[in-house]
PDB file of N, CA and C in Angstrom:
ATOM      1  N   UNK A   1       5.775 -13.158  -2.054  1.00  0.00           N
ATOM      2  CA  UNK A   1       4.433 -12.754  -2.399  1.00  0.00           C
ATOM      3  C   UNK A   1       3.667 -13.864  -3.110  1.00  0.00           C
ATOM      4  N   UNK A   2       4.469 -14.943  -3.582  1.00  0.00           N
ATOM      5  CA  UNK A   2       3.467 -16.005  -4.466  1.00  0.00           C
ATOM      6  C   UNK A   2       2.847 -16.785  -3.804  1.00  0.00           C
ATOM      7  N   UNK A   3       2.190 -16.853  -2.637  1.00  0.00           N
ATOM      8  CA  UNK A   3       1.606 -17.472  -1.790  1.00  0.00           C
ATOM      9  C   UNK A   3       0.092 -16.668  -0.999  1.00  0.00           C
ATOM     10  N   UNK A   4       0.315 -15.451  -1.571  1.00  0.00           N
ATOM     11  CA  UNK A   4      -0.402 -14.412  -0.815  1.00  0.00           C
ATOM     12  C   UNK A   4      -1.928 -14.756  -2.155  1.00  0.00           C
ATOM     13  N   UNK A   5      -3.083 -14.507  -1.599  1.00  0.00           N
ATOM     14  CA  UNK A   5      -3.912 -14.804  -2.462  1.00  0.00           C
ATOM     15  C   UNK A   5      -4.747 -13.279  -2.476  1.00  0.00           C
ATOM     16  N   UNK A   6      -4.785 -13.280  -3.843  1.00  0.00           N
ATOM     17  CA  UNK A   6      -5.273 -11.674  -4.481  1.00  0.00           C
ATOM     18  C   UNK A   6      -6.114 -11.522  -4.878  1.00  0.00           C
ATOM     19  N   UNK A   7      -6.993 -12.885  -4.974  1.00  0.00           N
ATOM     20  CA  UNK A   7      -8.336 -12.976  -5.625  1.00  0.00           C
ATOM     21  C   UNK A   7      -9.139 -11.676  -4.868  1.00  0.00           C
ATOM     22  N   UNK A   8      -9.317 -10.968  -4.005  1.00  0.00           N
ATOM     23  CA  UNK A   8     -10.258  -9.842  -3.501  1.00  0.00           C
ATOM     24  C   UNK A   8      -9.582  -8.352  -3.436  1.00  0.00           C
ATOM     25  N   UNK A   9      -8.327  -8.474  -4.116  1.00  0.00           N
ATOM     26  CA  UNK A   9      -7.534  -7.027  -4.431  1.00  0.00           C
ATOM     27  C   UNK A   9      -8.151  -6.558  -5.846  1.00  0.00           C
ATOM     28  N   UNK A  10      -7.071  -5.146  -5.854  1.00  0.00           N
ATOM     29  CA  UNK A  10      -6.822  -5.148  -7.343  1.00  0.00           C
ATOM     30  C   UNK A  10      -6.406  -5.506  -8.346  1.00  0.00           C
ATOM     31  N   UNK A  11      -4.884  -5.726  -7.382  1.00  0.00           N
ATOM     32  CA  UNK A  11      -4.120  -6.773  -8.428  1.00  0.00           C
ATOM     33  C   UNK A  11      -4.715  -7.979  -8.706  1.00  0.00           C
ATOM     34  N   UNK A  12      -4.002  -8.291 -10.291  1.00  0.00           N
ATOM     35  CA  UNK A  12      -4.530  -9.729 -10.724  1.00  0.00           C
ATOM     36  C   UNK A  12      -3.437 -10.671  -9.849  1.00  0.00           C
ATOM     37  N   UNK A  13      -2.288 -10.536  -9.892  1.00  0.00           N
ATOM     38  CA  UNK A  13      -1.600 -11.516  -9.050  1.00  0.00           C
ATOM     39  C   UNK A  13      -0.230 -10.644  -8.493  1.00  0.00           C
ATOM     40  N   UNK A  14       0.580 -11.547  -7.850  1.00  0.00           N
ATOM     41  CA  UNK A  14       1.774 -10.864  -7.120  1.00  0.00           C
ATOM     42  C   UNK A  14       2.663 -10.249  -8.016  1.00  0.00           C
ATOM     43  N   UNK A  15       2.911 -10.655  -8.979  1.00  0.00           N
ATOM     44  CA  UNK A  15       3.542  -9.754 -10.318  1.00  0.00           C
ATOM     45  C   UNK A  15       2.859  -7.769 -10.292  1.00  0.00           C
ATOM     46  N   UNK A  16       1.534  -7.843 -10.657  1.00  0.00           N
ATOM     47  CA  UNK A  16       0.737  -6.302 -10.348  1.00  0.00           C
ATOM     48  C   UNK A  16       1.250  -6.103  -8.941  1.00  0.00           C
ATOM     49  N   UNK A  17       1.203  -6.458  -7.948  1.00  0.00           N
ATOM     50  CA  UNK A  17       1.265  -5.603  -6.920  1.00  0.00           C
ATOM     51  C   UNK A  17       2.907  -5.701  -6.766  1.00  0.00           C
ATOM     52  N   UNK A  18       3.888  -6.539  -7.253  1.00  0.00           N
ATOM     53  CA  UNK A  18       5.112  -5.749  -6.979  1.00  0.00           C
ATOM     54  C   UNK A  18       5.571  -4.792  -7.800  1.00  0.00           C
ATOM     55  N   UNK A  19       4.646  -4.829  -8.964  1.00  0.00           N
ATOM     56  CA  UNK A  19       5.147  -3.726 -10.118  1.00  0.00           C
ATOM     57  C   UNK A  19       4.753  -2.682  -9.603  1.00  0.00           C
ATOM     58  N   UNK A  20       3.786  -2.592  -8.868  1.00  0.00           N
ATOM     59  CA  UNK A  20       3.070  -1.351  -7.903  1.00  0.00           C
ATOM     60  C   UNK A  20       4.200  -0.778  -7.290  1.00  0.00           C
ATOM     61  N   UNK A  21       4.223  -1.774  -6.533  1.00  0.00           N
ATOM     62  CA  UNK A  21       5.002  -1.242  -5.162  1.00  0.00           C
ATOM     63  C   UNK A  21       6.526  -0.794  -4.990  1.00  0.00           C
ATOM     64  N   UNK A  22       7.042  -1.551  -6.447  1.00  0.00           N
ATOM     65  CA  UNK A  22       8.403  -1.474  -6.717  1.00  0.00           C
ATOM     66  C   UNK A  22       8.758   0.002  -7.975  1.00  0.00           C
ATOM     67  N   UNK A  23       7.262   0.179  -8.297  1.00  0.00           N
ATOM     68  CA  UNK A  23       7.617   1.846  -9.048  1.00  0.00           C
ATOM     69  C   UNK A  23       7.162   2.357  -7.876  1.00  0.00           C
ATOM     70  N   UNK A  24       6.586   2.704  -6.923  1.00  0.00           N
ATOM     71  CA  UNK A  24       6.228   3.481  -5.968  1.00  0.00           C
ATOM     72  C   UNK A  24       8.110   3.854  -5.265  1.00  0.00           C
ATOM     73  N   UNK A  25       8.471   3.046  -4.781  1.00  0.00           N
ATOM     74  CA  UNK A  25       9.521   2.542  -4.447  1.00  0.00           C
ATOM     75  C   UNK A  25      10.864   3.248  -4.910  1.00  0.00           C
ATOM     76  N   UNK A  26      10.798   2.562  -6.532  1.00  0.00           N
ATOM     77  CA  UNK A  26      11.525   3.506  -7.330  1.00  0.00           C
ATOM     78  C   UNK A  26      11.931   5.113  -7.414  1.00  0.00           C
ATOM     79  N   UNK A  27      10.398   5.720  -6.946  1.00  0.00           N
ATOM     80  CA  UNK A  27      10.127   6.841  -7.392  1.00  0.00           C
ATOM     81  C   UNK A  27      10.771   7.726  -5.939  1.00  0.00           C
ATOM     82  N   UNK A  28      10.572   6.778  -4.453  1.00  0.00           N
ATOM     83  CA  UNK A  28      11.449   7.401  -3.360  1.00  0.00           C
ATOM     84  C   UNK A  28      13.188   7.285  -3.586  1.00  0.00           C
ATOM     85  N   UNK A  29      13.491   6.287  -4.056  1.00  0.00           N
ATOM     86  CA  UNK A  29      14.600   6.350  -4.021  1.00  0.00           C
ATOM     87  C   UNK A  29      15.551   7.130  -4.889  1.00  0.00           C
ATOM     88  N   UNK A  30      14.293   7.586  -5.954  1.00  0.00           N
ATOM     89  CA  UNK A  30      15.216   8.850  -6.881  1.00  0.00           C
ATOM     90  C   UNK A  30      14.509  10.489  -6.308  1.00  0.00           C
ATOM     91  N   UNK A  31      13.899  10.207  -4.828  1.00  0.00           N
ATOM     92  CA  UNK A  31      14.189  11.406  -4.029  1.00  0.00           C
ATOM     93  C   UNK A  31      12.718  12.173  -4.851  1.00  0.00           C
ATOM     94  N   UNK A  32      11.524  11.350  -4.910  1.00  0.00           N
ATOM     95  CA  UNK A  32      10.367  11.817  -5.480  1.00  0.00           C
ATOM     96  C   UNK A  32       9.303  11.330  -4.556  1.00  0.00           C
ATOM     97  N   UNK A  33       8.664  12.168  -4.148  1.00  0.00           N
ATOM     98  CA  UNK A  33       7.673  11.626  -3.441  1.00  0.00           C
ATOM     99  C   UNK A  33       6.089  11.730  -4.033  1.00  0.00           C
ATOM    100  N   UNK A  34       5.635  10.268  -4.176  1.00  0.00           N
ATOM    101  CA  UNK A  34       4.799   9.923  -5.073  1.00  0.00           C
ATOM    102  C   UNK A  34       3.214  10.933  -4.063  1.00  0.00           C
ATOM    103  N   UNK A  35       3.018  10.797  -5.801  1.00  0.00           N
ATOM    104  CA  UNK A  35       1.545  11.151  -4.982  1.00  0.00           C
ATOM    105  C   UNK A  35       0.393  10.573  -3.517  1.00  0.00           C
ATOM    106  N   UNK A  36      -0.121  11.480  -3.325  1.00  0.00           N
ATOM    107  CA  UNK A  36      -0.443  11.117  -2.194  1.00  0.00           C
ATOM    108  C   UNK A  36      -1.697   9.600  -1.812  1.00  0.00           C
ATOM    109  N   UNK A  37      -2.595   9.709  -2.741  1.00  0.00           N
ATOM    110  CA  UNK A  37      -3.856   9.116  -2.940  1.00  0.00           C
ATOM    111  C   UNK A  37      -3.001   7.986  -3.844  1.00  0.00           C
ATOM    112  N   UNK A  38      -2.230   7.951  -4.372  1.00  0.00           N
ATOM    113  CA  UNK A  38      -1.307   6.637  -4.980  1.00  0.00           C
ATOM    114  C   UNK A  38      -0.893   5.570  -3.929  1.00  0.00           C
ATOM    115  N   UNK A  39      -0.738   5.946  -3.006  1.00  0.00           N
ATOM    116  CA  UNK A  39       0.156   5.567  -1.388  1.00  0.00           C
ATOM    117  C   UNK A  39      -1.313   5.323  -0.691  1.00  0.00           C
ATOM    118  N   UNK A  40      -1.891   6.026  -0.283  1.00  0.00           N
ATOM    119  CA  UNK A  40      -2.855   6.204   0.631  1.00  0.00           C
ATOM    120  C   UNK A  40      -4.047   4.926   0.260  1.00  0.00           C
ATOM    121  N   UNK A  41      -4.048   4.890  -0.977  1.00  0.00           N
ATOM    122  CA  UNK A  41      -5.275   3.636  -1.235  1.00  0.00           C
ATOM    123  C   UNK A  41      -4.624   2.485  -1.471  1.00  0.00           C
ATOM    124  N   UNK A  42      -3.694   2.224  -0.976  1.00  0.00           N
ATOM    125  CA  UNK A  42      -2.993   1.152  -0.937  1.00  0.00           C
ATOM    126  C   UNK A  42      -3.141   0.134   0.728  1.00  0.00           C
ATOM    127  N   UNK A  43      -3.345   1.553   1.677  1.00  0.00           N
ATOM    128  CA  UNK A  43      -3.522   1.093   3.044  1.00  0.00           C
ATOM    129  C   UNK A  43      -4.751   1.345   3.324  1.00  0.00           C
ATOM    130  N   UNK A  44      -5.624   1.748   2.358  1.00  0.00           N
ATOM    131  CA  UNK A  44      -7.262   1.831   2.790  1.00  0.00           C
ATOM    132  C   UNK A  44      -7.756   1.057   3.342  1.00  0.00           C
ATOM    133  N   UNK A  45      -9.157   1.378   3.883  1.00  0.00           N
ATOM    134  CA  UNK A  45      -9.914  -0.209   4.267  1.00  0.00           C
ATOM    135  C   UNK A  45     -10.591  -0.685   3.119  1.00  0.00           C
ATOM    136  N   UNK A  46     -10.440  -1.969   2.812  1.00  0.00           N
ATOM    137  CA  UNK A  46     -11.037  -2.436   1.543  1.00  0.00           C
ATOM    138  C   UNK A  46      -9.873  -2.715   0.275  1.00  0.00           C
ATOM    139  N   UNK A  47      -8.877  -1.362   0.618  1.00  0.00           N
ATOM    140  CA  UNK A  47      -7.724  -1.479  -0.414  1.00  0.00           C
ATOM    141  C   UNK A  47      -6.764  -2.709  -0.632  1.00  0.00           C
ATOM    142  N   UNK A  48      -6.152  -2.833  -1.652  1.00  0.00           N
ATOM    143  CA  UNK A  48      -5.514  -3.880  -1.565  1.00  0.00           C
ATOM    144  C   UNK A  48      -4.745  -4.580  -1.016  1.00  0.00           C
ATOM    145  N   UNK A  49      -3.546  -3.750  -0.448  1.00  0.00           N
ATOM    146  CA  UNK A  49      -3.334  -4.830   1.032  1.00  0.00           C
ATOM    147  C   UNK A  49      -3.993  -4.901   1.988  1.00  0.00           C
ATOM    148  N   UNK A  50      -4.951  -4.553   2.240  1.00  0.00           N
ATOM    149  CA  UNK A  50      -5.740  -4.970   3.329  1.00  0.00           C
ATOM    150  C   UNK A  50      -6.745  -6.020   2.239  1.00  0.00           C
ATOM    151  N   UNK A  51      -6.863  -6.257   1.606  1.00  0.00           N
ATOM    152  CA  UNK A  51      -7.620  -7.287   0.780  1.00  0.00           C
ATOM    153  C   UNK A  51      -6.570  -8.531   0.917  1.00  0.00           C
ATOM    154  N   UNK A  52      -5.218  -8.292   0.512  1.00  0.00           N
ATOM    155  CA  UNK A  52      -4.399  -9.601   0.444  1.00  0.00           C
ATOM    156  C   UNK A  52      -3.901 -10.059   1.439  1.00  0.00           C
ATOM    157  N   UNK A  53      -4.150  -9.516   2.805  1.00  0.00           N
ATOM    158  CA  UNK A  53      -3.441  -9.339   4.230  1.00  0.00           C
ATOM    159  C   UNK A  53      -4.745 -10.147   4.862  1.00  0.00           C
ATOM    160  N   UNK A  54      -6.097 -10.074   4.636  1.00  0.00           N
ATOM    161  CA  UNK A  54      -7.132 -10.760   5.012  1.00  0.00           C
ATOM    162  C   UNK A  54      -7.346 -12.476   4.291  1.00  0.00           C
ATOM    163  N   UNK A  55      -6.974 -12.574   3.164  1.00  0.00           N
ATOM    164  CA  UNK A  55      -6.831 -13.304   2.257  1.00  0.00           C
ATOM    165  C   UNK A  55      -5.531 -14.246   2.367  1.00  0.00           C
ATOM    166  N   UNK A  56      -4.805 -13.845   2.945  1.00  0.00           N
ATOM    167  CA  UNK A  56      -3.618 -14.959   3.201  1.00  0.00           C
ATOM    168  C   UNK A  56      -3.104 -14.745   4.735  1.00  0.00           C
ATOM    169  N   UNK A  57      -3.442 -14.422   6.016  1.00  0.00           N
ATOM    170  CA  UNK A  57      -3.207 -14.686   6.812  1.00  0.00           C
ATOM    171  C   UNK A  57      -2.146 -13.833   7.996  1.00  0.00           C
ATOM    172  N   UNK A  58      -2.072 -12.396   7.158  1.00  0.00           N
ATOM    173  CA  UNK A  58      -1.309 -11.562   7.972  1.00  0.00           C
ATOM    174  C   UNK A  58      -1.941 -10.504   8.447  1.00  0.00           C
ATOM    175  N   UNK A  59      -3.868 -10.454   8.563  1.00  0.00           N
ATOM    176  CA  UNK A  59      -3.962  -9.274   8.951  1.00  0.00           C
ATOM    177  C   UNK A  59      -3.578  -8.365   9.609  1.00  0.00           C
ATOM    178  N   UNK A  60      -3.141  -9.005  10.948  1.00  0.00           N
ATOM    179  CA  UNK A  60      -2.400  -8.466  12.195  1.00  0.00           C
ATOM    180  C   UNK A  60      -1.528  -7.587  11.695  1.00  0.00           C
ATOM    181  N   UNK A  61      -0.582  -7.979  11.111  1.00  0.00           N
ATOM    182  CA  UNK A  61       0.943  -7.480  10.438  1.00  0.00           C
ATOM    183  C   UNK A  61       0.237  -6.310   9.809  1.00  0.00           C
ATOM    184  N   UNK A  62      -0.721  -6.301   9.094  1.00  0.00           N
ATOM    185  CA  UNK A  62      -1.250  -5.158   8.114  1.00  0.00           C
ATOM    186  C   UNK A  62      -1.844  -3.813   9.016  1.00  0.00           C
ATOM    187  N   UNK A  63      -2.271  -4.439  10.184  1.00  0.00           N
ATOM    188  CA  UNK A  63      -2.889  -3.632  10.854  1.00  0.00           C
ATOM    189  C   UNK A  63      -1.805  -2.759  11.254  1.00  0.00           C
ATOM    190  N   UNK A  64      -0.799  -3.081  11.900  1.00  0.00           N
ATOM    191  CA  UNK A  64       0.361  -2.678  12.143  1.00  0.00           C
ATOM    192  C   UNK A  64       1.184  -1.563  11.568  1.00  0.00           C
ATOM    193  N   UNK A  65       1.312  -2.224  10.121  1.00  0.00           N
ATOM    194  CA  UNK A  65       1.859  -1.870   9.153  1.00  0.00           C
ATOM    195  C   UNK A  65       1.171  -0.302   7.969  1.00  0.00           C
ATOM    196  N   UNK A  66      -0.512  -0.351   8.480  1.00  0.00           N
ATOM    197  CA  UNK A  66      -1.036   0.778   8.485  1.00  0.00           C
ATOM    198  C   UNK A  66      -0.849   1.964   9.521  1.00  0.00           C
ATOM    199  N   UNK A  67      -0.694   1.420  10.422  1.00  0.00           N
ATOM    200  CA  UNK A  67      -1.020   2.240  11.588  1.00  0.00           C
ATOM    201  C   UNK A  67       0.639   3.125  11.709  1.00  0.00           C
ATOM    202  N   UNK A  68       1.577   2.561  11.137  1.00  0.00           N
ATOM    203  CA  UNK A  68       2.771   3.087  10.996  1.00  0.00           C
ATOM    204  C   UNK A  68       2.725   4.427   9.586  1.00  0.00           C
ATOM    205  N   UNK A  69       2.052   3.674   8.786  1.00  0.00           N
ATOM    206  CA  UNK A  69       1.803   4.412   7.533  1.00  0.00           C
ATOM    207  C   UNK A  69       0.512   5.890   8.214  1.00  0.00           C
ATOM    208  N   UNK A  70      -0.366   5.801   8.490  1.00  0.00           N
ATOM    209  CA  UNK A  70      -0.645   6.735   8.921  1.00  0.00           C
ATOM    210  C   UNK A  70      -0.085   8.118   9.833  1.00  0.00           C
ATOM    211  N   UNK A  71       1.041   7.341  10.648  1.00  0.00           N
ATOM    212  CA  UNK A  71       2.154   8.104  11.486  1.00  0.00           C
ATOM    213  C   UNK A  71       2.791   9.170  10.458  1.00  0.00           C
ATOM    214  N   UNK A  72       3.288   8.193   9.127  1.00  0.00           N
ATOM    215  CA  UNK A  72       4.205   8.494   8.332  1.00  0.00           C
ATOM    216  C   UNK A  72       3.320   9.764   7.824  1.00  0.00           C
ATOM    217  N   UNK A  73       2.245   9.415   6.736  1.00  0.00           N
ATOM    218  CA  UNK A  73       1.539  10.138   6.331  1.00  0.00           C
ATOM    219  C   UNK A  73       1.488  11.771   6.368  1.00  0.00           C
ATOM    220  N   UNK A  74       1.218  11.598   7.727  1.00  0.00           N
ATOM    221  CA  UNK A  74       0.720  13.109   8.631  1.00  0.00           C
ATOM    222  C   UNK A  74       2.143  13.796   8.325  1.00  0.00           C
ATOM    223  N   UNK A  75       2.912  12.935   8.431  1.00  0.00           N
ATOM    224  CA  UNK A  75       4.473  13.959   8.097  1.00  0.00           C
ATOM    225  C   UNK A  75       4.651  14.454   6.945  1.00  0.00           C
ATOM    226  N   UNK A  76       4.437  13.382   5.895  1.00  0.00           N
ATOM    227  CA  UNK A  76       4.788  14.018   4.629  1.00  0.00           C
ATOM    228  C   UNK A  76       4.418  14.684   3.212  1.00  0.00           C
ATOM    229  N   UNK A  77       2.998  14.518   3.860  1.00  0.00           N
ATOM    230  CA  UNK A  77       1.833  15.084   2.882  1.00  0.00           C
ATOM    231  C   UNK A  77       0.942  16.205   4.241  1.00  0.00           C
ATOM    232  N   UNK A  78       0.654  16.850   3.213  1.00  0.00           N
ATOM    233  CA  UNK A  78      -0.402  17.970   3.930  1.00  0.00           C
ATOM    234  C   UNK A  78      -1.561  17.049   4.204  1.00  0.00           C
ATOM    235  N   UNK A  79      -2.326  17.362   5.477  1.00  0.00           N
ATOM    236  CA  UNK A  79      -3.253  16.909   5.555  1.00  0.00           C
ATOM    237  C   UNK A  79      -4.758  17.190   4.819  1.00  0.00           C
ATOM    238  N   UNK A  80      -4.626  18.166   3.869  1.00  0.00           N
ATOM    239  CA  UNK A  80      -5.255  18.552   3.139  1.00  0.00           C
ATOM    240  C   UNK A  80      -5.172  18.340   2.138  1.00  0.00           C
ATOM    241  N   UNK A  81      -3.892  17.894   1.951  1.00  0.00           N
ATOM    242  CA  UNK A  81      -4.103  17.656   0.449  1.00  0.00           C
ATOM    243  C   UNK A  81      -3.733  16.090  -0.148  1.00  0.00           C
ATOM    244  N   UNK A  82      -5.182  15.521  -1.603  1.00  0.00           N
ATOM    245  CA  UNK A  82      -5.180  14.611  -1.305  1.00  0.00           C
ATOM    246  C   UNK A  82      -4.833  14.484  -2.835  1.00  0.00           C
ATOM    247  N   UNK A  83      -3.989  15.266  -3.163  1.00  0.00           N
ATOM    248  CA  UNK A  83      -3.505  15.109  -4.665  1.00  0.00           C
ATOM    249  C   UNK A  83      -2.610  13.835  -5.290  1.00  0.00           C
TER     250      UNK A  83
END
């Protein structure tokens, strides 16, 4: 991640977004499934990996990598609910 440039995310640098991603992370592997809008604005348009994915050269991959997350989504959250 120390190569990825964050200047147009949220995060201030790759440190914030693995602390993100690695309690998100955390929180599946002790069999918790994080909130929904926690996850979800992460793959937004505008959101931060799509900010750092435009910004260092993997949009493609991101595009991808949403479009899987949306698959996921529909499975494991209600579509209604955006708690």
């Amino acid at each position: 991640m120390e190569e990825n440039n964050f200047d147009w995310s949220s995060w201030e640098d790759a440190a914030a977004a693995e602390a993100e991603l690695l309690g998100l992370v955390n929180l599946l592997k002790a069999g918790t499934l994080p909130e929904r809008l926690k996850v979800a604005v992460l793959f937004a348009v505008t959101g931060p990996l799509q900010e750092v994915s435009l910004s260092s050269g993997w949009a493609n991959t991101f595009l991808r990598l949403a479009g899987t997350f949306d698959e996921v989504e529909a499975l494991l959250w209600d579509t209604a609910d955006f708690s």
